[in-house]
N, C-alpha and C. Protein backbone atom coordinates (compact mmCIF):
# COMPACT_ATOMS: atom_id res chain seq x y z
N UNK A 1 -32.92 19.70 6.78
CA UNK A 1 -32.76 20.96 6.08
C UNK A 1 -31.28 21.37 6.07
N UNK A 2 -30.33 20.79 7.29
CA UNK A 2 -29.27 21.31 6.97
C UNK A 2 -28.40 20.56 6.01
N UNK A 3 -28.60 19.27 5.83
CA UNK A 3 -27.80 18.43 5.12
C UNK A 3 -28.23 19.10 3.60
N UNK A 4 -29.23 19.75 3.46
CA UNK A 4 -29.70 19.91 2.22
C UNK A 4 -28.97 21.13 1.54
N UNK A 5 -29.14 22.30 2.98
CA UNK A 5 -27.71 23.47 2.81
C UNK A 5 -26.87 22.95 2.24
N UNK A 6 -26.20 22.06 3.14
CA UNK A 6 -24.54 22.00 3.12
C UNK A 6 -24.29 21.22 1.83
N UNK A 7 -25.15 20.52 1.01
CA UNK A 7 -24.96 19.58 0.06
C UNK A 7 -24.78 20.91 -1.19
N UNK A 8 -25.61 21.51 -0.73
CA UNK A 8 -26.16 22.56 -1.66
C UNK A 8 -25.08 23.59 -1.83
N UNK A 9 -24.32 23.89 -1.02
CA UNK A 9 -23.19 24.61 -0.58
C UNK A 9 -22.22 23.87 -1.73
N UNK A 10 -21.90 22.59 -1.08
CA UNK A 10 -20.76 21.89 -1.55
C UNK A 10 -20.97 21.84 -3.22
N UNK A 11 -22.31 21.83 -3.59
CA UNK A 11 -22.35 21.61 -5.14
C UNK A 11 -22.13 23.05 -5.35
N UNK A 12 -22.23 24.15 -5.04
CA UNK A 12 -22.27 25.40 -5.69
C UNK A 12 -20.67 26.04 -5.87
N UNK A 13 -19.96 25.10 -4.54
CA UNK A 13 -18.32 25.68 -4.79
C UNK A 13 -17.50 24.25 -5.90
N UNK A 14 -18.06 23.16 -6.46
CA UNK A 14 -17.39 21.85 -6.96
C UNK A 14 -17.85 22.39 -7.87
N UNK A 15 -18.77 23.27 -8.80
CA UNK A 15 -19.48 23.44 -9.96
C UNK A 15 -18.16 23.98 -11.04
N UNK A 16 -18.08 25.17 -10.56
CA UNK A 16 -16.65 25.37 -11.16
C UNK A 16 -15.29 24.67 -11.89
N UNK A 17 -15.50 23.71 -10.60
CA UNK A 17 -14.22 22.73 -10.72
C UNK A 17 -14.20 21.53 -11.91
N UNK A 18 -15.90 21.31 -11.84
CA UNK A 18 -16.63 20.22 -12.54
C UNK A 18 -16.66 20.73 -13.94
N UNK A 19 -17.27 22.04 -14.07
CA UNK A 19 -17.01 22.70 -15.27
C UNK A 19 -15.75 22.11 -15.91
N UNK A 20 -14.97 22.40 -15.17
CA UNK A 20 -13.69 23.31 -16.39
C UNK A 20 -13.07 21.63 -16.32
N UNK A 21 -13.28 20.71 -15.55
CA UNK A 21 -12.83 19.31 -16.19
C UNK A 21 -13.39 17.86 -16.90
N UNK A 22 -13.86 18.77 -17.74
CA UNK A 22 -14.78 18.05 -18.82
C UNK A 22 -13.80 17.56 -19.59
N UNK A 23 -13.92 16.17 -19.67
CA UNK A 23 -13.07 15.87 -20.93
C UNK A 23 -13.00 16.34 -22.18
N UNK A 24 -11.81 16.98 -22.88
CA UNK A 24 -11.93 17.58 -23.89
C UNK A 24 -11.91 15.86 -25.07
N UNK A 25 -12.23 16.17 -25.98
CA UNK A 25 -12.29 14.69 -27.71
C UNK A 25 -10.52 14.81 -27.86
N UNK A 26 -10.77 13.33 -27.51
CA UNK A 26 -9.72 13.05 -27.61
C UNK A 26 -8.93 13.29 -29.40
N UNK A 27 -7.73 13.16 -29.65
CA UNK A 27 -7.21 13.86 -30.82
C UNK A 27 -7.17 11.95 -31.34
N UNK A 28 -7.23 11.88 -32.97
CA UNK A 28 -7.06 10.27 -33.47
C UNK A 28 -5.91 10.47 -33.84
N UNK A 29 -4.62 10.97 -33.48
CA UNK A 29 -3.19 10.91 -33.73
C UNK A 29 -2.47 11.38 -32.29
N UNK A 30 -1.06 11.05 -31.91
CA UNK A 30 -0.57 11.64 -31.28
C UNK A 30 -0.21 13.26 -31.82
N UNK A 31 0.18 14.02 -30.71
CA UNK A 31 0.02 15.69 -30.88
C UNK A 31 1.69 15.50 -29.80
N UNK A 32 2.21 16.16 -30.60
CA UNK A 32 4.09 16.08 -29.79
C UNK A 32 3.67 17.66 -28.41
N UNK A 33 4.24 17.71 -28.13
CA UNK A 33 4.45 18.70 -26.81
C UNK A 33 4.15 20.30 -27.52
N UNK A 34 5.33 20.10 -28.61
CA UNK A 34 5.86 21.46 -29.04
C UNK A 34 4.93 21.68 -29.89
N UNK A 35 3.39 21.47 -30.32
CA UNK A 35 2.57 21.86 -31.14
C UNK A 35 1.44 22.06 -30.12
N UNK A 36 1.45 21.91 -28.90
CA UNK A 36 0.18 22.19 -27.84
C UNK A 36 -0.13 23.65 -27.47
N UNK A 37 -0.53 24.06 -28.16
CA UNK A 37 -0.83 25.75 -27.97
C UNK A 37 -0.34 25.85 -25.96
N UNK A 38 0.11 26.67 -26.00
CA UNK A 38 0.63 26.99 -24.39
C UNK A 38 -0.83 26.86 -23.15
N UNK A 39 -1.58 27.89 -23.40
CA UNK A 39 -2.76 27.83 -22.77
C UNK A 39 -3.53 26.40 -22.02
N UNK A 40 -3.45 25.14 -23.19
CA UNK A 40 -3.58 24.12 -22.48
C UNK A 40 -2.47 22.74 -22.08
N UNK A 41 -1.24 23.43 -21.81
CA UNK A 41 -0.63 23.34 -20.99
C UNK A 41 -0.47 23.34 -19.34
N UNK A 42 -0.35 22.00 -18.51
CA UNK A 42 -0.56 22.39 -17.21
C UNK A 42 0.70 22.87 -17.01
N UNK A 43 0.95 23.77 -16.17
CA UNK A 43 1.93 24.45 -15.50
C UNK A 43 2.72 23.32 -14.37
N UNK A 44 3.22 22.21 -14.65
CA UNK A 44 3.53 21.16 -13.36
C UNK A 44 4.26 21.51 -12.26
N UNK A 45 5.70 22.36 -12.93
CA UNK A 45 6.79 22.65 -11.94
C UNK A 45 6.12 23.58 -10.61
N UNK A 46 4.99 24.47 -11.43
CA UNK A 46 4.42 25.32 -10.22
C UNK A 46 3.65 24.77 -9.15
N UNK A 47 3.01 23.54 -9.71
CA UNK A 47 1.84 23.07 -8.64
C UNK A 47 2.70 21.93 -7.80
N UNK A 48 4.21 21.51 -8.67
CA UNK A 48 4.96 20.44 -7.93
C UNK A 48 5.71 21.15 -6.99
N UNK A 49 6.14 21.99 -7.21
CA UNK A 49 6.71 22.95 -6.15
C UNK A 49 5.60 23.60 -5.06
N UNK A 50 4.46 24.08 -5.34
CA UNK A 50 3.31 24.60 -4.26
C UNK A 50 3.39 23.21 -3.18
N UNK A 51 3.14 21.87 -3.66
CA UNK A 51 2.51 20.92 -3.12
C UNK A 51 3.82 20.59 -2.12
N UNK A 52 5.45 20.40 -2.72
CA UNK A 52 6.13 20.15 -1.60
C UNK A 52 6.51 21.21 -0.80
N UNK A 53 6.24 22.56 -0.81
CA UNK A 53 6.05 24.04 -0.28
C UNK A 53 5.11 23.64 0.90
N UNK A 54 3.91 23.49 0.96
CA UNK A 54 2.63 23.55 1.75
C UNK A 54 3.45 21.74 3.05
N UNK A 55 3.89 20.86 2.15
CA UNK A 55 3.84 19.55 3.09
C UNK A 55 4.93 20.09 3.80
N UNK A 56 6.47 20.79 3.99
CA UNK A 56 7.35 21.50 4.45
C UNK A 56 6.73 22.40 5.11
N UNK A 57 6.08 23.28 4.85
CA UNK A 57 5.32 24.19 6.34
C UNK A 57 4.75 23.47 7.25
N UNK A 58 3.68 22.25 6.92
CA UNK A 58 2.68 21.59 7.72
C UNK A 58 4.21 20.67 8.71
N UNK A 59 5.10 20.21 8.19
CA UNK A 59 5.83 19.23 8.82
C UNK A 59 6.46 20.47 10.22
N UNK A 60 6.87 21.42 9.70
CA UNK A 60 8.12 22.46 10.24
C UNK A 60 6.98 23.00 11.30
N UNK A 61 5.20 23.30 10.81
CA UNK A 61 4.61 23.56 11.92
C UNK A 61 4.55 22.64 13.18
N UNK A 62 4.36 21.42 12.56
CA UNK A 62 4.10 19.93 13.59
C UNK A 62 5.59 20.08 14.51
N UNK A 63 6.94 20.18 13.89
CA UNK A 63 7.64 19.65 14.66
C UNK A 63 7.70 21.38 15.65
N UNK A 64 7.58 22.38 15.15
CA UNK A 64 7.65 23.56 16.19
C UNK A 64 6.31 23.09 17.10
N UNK A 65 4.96 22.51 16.73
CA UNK A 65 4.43 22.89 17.78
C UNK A 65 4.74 21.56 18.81
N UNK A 66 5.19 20.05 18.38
CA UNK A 66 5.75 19.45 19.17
C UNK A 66 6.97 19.91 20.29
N UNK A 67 7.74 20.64 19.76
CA UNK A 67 8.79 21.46 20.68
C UNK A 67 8.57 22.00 21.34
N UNK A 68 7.85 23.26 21.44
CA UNK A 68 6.77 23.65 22.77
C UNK A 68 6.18 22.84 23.67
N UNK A 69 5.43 21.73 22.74
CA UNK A 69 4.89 20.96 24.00
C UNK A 69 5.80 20.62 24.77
N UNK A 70 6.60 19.50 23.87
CA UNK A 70 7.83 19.33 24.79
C UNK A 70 8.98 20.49 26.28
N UNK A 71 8.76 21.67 25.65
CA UNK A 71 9.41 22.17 26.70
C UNK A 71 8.27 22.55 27.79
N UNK A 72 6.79 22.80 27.14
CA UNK A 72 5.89 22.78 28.32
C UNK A 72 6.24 21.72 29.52
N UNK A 73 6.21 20.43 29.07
CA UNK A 73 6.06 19.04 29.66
C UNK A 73 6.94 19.52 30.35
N UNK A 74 8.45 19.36 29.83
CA UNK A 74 9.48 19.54 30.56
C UNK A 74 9.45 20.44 32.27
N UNK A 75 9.13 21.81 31.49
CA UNK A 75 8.77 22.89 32.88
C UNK A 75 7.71 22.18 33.89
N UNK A 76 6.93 21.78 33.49
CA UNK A 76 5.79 20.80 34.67
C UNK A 76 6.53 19.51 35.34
N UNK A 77 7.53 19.17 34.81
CA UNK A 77 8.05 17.94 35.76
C UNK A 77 8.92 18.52 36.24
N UNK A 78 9.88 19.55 35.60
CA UNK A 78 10.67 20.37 36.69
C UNK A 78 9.90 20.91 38.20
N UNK A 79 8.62 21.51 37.73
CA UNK A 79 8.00 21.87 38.87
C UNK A 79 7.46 21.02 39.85
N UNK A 80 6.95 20.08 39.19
CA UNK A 80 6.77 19.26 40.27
C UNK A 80 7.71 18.61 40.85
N UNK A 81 8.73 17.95 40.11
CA UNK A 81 9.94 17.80 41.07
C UNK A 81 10.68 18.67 42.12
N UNK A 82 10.85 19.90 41.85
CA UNK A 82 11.07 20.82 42.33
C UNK A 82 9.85 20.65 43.99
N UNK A 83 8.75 20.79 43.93
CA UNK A 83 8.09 20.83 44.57
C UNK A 83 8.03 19.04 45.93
N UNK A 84 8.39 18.12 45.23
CA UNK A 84 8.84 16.75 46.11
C UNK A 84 10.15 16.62 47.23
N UNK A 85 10.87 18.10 46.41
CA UNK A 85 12.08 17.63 47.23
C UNK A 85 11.79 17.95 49.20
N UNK A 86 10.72 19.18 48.81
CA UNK A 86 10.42 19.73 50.25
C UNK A 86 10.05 18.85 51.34
């Protein structure tokens, strides 16, 4: 029953997506840029810029939360060294 949820879930949020990428009929001539009504136009620069936006946070998060660890580590071998010399 739950696989049946979650399938059920997953089709109800992809429906949308599935919708709206229906292949439109293809045209029997080429169509130049500057005659494509704007509307079906993808917007590229925005989604090329979002996409290297999001991989620059995920990297800048990884290496901040590596740095912490690292100075965690650090403070624990200080302490325990600290603690051998006695």
């Amino acid at each position: 029953m739950r696989y049946v949820r979650l399938a059920l879930f997953v089709a109800l949020l992809l429906a949308p997506a599935m919708a709206g990428a229906q292949p439109q009929p293809s045209p029997d001539e080429f169509i130049p840029i500057s005659e494509v009504p704007p509307e079906e136009q993808i917007p590229a620069i925005t989604l090329v810029a979002s996409a290297y936006g999001l991989v620059w946070v995920a990297v800048l998060a990884y290496v901040w939360s590596l740095g912490r660890r690292l100075q965690a580590a650090e403070r624990e071998i200080a302490r325990l060294e600290g603690g051998r010399d006695r």
